[in-house]
PDB file of N, CA and C in Angstrom:
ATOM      1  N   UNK A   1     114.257 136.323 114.009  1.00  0.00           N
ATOM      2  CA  UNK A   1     113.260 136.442 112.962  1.00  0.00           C
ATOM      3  C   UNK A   1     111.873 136.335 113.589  1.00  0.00           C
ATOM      4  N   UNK A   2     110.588 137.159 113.268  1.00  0.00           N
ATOM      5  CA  UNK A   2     109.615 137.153 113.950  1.00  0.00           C
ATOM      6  C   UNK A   2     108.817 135.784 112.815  1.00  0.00           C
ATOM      7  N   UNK A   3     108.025 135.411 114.290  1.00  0.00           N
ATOM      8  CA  UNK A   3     107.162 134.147 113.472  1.00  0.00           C
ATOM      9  C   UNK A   3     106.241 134.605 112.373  1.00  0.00           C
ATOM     10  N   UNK A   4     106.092 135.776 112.129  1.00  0.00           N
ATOM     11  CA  UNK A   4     104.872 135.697 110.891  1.00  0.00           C
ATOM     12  C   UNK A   4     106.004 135.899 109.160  1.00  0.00           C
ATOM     13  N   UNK A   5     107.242 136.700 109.287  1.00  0.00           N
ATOM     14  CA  UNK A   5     108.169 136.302 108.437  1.00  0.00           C
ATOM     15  C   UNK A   5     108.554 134.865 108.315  1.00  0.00           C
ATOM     16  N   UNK A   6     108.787 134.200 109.510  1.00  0.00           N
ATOM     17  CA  UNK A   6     108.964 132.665 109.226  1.00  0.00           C
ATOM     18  C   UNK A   6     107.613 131.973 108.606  1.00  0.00           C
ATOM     19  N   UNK A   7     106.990 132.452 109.376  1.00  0.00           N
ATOM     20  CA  UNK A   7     105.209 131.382 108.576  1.00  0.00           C
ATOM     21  C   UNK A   7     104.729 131.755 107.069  1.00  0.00           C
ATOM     22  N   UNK A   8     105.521 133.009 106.714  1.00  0.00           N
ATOM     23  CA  UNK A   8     104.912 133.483 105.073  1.00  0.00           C
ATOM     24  C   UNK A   8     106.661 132.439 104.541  1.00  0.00           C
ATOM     25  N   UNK A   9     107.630 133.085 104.849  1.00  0.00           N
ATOM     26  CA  UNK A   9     108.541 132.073 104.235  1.00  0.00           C
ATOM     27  C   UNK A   9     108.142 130.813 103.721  1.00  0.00           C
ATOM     28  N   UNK A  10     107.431 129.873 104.970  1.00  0.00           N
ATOM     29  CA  UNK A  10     107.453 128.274 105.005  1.00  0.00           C
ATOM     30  C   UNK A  10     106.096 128.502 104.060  1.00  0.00           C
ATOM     31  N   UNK A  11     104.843 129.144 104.163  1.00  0.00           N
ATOM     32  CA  UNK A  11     104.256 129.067 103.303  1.00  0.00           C
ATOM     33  C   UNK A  11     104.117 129.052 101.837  1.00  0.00           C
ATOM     34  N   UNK A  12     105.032 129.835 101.330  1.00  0.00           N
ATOM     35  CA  UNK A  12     105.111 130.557 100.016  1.00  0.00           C
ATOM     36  C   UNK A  12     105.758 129.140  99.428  1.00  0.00           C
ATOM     37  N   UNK A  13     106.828 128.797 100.876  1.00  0.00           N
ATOM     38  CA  UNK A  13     108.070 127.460  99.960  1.00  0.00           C
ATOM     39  C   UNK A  13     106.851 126.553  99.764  1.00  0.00           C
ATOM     40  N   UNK A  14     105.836 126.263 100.897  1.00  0.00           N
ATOM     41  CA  UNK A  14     105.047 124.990 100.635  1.00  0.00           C
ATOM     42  C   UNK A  14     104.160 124.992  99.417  1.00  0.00           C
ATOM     43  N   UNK A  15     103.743 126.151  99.517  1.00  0.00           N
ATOM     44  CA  UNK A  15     103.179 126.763  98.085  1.00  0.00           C
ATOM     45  C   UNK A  15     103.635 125.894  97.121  1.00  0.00           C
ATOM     46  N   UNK A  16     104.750 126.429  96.835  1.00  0.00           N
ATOM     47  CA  UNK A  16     105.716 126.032  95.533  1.00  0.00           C
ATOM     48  C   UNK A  16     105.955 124.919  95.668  1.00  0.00           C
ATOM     49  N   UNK A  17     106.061 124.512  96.731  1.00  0.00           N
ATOM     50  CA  UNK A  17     106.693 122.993  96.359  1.00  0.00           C
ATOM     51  C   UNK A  17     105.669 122.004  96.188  1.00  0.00           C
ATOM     52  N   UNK A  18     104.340 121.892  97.078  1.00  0.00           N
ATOM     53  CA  UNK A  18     103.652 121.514  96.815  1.00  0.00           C
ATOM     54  C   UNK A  18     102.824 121.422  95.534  1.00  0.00           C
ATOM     55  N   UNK A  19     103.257 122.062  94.372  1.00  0.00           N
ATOM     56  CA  UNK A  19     102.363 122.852  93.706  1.00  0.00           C
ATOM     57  C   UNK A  19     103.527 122.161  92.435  1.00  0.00           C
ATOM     58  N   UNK A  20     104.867 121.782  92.902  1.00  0.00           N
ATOM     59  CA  UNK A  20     106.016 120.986  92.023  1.00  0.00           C
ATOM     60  C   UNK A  20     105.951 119.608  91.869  1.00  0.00           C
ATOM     61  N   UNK A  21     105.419 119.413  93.327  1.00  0.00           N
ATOM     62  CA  UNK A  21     105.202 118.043  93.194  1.00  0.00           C
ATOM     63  C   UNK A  21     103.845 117.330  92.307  1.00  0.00           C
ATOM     64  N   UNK A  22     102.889 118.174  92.503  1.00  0.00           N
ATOM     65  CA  UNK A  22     101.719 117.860  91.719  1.00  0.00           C
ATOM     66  C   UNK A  22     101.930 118.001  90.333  1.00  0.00           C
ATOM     67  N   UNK A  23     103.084 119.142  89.719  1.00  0.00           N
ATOM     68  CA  UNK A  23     102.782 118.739  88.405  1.00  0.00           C
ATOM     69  C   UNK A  23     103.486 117.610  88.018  1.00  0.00           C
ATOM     70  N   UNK A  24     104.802 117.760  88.532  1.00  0.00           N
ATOM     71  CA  UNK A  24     106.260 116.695  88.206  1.00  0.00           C
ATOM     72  C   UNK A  24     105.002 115.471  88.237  1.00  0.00           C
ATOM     73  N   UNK A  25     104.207 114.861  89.503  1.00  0.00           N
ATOM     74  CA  UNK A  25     104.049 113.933  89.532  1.00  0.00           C
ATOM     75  C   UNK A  25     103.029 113.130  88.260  1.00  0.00           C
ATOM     76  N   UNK A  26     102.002 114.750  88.301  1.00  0.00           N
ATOM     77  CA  UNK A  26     101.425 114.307  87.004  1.00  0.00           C
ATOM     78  C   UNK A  26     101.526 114.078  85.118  1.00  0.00           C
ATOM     79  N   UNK A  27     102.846 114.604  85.344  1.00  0.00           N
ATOM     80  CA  UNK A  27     104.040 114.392  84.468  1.00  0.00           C
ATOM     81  C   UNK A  27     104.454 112.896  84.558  1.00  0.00           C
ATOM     82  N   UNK A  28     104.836 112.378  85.595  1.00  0.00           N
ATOM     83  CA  UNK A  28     105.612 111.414  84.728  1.00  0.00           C
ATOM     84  C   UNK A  28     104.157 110.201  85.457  1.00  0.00           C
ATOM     85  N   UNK A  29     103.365 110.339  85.430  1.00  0.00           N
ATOM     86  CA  UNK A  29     102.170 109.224  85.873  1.00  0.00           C
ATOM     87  C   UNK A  29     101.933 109.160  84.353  1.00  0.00           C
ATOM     88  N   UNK A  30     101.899 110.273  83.347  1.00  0.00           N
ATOM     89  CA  UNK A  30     101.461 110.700  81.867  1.00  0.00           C
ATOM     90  C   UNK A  30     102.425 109.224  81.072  1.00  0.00           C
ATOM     91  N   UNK A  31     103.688 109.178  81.650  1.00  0.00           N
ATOM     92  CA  UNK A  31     104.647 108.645  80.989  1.00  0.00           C
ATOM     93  C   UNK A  31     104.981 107.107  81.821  1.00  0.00           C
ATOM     94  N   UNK A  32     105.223 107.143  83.452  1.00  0.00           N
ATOM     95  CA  UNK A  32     105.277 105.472  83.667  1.00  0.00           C
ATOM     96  C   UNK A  32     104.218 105.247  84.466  1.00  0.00           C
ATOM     97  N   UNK A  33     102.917 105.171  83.928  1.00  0.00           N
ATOM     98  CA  UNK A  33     101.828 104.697  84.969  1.00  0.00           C
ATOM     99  C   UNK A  33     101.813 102.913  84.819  1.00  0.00           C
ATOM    100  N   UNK A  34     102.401 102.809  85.766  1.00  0.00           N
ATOM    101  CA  UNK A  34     102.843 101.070  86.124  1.00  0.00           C
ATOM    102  C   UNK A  34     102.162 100.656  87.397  1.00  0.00           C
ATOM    103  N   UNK A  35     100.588 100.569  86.910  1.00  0.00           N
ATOM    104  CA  UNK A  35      99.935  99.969  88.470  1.00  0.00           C
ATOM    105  C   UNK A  35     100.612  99.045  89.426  1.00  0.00           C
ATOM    106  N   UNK A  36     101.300  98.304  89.060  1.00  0.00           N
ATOM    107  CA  UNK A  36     102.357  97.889  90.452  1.00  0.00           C
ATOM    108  C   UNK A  36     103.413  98.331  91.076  1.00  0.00           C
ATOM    109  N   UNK A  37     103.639  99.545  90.299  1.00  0.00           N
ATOM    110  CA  UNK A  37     104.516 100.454  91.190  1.00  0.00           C
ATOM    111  C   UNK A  37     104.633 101.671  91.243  1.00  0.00           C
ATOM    112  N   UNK A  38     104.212 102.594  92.211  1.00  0.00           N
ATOM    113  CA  UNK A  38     103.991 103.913  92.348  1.00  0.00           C
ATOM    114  C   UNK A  38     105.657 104.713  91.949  1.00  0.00           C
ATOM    115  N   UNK A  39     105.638 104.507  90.864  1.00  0.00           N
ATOM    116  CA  UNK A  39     107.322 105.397  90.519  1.00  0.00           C
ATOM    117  C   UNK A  39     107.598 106.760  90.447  1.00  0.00           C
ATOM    118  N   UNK A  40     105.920 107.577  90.587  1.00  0.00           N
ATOM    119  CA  UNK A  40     106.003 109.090  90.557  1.00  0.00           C
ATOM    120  C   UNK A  40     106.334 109.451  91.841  1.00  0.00           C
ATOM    121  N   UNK A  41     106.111 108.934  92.606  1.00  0.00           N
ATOM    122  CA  UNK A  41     105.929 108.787  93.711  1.00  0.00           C
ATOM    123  C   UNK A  41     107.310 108.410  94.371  1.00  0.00           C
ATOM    124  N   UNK A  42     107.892 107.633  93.888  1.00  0.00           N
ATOM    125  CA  UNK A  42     109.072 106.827  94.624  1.00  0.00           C
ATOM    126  C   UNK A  42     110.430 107.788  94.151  1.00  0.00           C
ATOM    127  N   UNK A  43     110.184 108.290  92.703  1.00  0.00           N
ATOM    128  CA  UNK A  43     111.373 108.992  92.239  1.00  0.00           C
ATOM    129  C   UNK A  43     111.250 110.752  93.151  1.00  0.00           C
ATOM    130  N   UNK A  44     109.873 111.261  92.967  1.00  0.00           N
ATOM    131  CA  UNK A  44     109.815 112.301  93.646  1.00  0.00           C
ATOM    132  C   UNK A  44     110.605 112.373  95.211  1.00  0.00           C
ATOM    133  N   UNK A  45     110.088 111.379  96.385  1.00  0.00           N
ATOM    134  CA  UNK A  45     110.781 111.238  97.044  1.00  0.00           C
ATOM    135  C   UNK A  45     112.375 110.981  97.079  1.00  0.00           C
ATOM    136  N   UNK A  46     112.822 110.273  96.480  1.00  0.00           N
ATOM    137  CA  UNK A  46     114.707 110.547  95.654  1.00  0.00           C
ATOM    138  C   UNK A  46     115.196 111.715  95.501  1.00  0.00           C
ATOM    139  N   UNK A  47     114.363 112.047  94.751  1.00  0.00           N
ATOM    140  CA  UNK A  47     114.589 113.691  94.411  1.00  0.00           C
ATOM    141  C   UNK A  47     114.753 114.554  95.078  1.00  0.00           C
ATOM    142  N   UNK A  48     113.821 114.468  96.010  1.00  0.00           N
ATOM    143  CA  UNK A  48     113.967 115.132  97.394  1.00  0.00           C
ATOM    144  C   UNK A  48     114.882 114.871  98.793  1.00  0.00           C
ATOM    145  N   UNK A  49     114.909 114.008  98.822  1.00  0.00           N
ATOM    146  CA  UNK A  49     115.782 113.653  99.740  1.00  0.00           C
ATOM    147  C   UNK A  49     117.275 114.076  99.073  1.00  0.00           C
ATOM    148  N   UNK A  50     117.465 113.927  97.884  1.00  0.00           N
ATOM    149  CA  UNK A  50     119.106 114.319  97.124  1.00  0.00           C
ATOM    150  C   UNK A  50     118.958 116.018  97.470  1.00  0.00           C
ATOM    151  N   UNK A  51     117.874 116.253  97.043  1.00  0.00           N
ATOM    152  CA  UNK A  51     117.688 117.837  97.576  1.00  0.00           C
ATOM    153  C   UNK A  51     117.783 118.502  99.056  1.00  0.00           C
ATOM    154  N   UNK A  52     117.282 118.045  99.541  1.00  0.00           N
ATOM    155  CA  UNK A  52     117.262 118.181 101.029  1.00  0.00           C
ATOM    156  C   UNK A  52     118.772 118.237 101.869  1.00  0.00           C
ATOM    157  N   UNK A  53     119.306 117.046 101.190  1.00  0.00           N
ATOM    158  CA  UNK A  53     120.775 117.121 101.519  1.00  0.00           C
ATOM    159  C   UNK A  53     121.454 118.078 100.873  1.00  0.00           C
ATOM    160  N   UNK A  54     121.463 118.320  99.785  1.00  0.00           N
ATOM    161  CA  UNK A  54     122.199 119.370  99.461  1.00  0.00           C
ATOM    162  C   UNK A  54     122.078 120.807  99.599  1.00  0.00           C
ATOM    163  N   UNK A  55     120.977 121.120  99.978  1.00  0.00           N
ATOM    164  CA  UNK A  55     120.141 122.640 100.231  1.00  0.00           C
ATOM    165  C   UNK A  55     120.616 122.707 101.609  1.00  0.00           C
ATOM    166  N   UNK A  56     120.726 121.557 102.791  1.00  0.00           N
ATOM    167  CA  UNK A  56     120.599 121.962 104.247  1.00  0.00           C
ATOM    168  C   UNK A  56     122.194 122.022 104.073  1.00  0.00           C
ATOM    169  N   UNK A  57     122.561 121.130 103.704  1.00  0.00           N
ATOM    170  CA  UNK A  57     124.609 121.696 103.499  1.00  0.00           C
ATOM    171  C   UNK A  57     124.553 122.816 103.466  1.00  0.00           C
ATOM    172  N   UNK A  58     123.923 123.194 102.021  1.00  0.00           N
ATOM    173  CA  UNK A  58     124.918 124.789 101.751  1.00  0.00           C
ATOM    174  C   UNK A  58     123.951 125.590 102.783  1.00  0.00           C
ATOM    175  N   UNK A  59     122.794 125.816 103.084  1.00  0.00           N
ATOM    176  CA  UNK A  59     122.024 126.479 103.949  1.00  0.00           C
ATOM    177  C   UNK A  59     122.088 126.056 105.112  1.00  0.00           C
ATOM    178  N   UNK A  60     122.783 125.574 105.741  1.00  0.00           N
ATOM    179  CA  UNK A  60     122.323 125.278 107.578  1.00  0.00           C
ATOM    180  C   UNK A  60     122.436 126.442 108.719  1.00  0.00           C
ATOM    181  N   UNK A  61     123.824 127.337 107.912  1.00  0.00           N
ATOM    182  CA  UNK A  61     123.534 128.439 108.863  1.00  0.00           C
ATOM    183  C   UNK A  61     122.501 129.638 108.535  1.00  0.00           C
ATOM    184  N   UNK A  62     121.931 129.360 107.354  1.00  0.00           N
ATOM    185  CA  UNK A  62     120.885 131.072 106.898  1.00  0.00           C
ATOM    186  C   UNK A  62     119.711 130.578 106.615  1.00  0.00           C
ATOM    187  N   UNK A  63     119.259 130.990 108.015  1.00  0.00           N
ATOM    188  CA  UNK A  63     117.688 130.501 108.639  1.00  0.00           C
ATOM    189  C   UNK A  63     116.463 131.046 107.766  1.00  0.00           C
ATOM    190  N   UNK A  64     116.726 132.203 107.232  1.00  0.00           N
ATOM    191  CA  UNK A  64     115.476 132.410 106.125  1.00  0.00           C
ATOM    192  C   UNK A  64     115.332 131.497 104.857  1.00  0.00           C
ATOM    193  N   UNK A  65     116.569 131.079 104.287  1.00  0.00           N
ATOM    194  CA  UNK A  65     116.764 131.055 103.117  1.00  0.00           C
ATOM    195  C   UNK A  65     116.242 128.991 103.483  1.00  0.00           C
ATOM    196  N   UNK A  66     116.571 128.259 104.902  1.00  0.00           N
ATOM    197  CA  UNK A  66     116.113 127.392 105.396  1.00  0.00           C
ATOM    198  C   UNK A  66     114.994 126.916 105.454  1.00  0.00           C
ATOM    199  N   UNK A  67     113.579 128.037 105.544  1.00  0.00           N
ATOM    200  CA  UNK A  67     113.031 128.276 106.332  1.00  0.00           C
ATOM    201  C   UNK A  67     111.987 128.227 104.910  1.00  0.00           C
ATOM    202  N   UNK A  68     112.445 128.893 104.322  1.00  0.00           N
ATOM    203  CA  UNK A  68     111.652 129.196 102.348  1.00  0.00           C
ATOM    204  C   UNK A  68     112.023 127.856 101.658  1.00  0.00           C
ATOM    205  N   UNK A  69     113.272 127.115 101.574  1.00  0.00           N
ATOM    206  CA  UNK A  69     114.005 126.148 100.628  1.00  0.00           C
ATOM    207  C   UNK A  69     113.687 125.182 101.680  1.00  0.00           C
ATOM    208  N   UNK A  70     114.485 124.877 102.796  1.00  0.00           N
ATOM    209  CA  UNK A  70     114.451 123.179 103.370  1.00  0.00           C
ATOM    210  C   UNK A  70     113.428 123.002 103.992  1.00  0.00           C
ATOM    211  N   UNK A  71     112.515 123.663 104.741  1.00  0.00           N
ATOM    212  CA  UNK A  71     111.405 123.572 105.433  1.00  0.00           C
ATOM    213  C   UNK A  71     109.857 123.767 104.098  1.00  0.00           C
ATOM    214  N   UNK A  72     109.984 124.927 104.105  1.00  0.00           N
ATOM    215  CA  UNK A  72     108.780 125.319 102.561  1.00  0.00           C
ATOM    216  C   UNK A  72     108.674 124.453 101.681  1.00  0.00           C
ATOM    217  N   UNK A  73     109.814 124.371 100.623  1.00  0.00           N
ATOM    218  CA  UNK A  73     109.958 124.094  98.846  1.00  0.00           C
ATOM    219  C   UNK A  73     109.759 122.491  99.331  1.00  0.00           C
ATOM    220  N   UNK A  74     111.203 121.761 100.090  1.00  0.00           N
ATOM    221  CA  UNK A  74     110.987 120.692 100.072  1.00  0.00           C
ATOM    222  C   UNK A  74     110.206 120.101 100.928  1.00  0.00           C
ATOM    223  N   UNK A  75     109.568 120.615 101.733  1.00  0.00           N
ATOM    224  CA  UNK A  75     108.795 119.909 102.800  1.00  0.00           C
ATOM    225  C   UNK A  75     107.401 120.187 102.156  1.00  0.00           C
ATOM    226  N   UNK A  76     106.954 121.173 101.181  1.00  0.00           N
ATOM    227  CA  UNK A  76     105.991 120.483 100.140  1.00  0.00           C
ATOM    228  C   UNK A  76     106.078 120.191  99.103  1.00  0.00           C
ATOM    229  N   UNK A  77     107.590 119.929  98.976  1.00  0.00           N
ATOM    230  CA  UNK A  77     107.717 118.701  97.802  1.00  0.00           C
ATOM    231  C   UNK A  77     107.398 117.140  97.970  1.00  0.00           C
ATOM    232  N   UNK A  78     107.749 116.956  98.937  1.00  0.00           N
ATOM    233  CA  UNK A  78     107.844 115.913  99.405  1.00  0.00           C
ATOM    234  C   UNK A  78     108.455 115.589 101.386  1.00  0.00           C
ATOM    235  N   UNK A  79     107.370 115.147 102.182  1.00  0.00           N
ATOM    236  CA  UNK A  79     107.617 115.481 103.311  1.00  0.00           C
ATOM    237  C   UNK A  79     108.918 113.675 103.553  1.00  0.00           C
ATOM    238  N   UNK A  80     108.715 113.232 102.694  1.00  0.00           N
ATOM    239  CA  UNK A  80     109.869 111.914 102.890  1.00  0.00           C
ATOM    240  C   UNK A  80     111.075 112.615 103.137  1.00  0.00           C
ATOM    241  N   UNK A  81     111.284 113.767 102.131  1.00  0.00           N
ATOM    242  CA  UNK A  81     112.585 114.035 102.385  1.00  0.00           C
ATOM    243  C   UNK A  81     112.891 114.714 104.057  1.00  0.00           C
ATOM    244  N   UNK A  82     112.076 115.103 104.136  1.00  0.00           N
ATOM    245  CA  UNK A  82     112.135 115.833 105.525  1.00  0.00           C
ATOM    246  C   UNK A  82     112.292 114.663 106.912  1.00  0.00           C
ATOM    247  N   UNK A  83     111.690 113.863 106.499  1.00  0.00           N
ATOM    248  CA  UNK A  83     112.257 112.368 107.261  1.00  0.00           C
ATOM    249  C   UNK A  83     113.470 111.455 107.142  1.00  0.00           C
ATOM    250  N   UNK A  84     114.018 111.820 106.182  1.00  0.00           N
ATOM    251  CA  UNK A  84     115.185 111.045 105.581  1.00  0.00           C
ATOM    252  C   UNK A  84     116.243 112.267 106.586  1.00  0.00           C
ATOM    253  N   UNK A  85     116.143 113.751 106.194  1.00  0.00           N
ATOM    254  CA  UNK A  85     116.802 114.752 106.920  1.00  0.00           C
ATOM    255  C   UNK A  85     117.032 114.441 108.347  1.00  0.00           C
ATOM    256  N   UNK A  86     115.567 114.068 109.062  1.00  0.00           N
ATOM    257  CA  UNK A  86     115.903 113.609 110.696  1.00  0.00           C
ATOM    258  C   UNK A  86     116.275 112.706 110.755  1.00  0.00           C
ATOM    259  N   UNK A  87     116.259 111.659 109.923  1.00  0.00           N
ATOM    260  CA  UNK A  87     117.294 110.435 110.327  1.00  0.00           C
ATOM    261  C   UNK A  87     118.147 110.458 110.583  1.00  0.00           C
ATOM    262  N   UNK A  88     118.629 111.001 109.222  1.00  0.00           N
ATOM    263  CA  UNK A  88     120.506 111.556 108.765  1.00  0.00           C
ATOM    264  C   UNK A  88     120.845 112.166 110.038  1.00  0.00           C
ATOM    265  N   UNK A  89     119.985 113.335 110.642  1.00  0.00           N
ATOM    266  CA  UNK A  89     120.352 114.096 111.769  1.00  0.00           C
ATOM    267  C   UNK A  89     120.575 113.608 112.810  1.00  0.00           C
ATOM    268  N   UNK A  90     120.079 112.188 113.107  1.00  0.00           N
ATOM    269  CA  UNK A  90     119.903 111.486 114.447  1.00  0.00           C
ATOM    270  C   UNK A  90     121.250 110.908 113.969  1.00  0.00           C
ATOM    271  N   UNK A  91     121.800 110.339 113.010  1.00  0.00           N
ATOM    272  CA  UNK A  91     122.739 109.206 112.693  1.00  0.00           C
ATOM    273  C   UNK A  91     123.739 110.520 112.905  1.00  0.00           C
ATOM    274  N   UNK A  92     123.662 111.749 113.119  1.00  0.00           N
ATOM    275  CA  UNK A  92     124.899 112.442 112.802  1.00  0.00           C
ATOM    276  C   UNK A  92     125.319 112.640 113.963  1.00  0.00           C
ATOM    277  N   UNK A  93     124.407 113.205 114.930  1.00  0.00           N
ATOM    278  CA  UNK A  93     124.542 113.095 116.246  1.00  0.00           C
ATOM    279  C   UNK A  93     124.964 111.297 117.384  1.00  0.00           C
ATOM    280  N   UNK A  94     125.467 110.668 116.418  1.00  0.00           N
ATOM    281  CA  UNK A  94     125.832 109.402 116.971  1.00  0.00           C
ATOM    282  C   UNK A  94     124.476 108.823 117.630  1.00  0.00           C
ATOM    283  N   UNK A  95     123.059 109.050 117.134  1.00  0.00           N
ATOM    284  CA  UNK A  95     121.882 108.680 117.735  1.00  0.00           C
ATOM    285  C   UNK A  95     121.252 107.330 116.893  1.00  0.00           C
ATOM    286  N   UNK A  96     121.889 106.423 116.389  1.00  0.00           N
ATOM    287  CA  UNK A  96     121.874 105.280 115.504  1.00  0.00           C
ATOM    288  C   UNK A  96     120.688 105.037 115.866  1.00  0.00           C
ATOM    289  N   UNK A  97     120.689 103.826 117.076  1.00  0.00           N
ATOM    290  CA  UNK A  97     119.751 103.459 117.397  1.00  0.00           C
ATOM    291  C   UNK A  97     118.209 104.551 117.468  1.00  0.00           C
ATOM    292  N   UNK A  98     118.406 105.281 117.955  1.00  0.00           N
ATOM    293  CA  UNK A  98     117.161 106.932 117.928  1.00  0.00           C
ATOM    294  C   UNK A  98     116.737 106.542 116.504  1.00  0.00           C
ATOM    295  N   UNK A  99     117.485 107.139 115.713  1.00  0.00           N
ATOM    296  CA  UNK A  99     117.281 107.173 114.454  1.00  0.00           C
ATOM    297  C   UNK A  99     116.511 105.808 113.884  1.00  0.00           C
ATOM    298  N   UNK A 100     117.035 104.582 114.154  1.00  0.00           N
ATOM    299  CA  UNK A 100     116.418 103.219 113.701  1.00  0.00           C
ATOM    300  C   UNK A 100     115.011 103.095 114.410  1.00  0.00           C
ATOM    301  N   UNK A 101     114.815 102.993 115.710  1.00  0.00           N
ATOM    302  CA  UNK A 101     113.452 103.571 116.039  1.00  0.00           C
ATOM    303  C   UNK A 101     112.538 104.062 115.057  1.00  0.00           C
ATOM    304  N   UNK A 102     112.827 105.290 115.026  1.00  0.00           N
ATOM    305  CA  UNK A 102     112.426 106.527 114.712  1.00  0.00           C
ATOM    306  C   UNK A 102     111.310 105.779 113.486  1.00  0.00           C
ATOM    307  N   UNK A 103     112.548 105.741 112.379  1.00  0.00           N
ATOM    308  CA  UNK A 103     112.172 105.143 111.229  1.00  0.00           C
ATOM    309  C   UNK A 103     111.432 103.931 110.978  1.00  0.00           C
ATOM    310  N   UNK A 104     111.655 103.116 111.913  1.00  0.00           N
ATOM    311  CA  UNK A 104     110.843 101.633 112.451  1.00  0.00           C
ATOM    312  C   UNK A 104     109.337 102.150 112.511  1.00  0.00           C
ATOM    313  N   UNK A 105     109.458 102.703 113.532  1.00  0.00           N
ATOM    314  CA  UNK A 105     108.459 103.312 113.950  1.00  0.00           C
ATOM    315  C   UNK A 105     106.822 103.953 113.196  1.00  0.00           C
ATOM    316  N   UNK A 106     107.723 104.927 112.428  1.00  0.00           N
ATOM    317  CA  UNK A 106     107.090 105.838 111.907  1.00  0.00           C
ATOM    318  C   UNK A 106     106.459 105.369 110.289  1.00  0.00           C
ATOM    319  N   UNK A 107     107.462 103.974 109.822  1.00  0.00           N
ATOM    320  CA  UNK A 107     106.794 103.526 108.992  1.00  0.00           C
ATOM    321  C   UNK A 107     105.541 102.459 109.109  1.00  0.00           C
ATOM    322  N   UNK A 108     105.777 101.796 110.093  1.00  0.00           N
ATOM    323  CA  UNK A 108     105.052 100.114 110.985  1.00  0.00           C
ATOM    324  C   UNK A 108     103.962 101.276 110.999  1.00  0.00           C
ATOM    325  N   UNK A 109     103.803 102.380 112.380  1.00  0.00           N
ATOM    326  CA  UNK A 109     102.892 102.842 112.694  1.00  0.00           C
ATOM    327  C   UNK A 109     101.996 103.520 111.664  1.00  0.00           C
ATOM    328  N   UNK A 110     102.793 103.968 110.652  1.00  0.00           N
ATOM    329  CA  UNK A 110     102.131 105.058 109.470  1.00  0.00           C
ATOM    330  C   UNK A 110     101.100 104.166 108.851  1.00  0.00           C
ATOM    331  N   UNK A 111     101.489 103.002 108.485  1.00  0.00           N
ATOM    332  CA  UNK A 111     100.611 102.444 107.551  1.00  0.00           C
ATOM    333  C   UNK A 111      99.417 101.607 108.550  1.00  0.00           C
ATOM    334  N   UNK A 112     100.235 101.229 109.761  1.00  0.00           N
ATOM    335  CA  UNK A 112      98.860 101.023 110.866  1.00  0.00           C
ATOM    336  C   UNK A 112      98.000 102.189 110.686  1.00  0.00           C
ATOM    337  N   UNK A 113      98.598 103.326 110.638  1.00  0.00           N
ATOM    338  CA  UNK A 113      96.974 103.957 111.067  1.00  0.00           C
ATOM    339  C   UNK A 113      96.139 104.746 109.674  1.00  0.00           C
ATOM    340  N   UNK A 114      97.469 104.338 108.583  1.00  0.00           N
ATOM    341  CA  UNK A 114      96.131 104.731 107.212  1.00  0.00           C
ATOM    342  C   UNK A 114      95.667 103.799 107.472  1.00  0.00           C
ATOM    343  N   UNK A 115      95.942 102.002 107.767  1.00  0.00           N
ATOM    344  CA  UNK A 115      94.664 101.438 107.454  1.00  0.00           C
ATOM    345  C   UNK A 115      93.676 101.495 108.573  1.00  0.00           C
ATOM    346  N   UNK A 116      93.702 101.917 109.659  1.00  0.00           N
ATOM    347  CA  UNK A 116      92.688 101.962 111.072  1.00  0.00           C
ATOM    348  C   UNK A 116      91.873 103.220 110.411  1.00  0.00           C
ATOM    349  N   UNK A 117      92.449 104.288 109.884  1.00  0.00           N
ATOM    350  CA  UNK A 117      91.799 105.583 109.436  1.00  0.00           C
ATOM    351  C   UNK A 117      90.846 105.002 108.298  1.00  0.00           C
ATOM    352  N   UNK A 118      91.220 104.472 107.138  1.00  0.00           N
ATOM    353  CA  UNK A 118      90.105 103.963 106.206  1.00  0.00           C
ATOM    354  C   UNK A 118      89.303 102.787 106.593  1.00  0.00           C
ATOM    355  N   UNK A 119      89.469 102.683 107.801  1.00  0.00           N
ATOM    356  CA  UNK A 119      88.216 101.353 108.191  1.00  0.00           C
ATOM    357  C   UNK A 119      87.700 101.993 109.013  1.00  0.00           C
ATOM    358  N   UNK A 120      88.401 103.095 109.699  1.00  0.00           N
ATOM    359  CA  UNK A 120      87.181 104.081 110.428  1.00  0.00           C
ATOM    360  C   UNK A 120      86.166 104.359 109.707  1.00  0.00           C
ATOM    361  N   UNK A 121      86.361 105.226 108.414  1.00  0.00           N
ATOM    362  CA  UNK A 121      86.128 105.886 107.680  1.00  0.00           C
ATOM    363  C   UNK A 121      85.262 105.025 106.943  1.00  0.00           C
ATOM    364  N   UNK A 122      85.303 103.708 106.452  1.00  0.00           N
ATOM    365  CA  UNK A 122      84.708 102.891 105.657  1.00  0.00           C
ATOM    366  C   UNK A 122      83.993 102.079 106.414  1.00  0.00           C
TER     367      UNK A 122
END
């Protein structure tokens, strides 16, 4: 597949998905806005990750349809799910520990550097 068919694919999906997540989210913020707990937020990610798994099952071998749905739709639905996917992937490949890292990691460090970024910034 040439990269500019793959880059309109992943675009069009991010398009859309991105564009799902903003309403879904502003949908149900309408209905549980619970300042102590971000639930548009927490269910969207669920959602996605249940998605993610089930889209890369039936799609793992048909790289366009991958490429528009598991990479595009859900990776701008929600990029959690796309992290939950490499976990799963590391744990599948018998990469436990990789995987626990990974996730260690990427959460400790994530929120280190929103807050280093807004005290830059501020």
């Amino acid at each position: 597949m040439q990269a500019t068919t793959a880059t309109i694919l992943v675009g069009l999906g991010g398009f859309v998905g991105a564009t799902a997540r903003w309403g879904l989210s502003s949908a149900m913020k309408s209905t549980l806005e619970v300042a102590a707990f971000p639930y548009s937020t927490f269910i969207i990610n669920l959602l996605g990750c249940l998605a993610i798994g089930i889209t890369y099952s039936v799609l793992e071998h048909n790289e366009p349809l991958k490429l528009l749905i598991v990479v595009g739709f859900l990776g701008g639905f929600t990029t959690f799910s796309t992290f939950g996917l490499e976990i799963f992937s590391l744990i599948r490949l018998q990469s436990v520990a990789t995987a626990a890292i990974y996730a260690g990691l990427s959460t400790v460090l994530g929120v280190l550097l929103v807050w280093a970024g807004y005290r830059i910034a501020g």
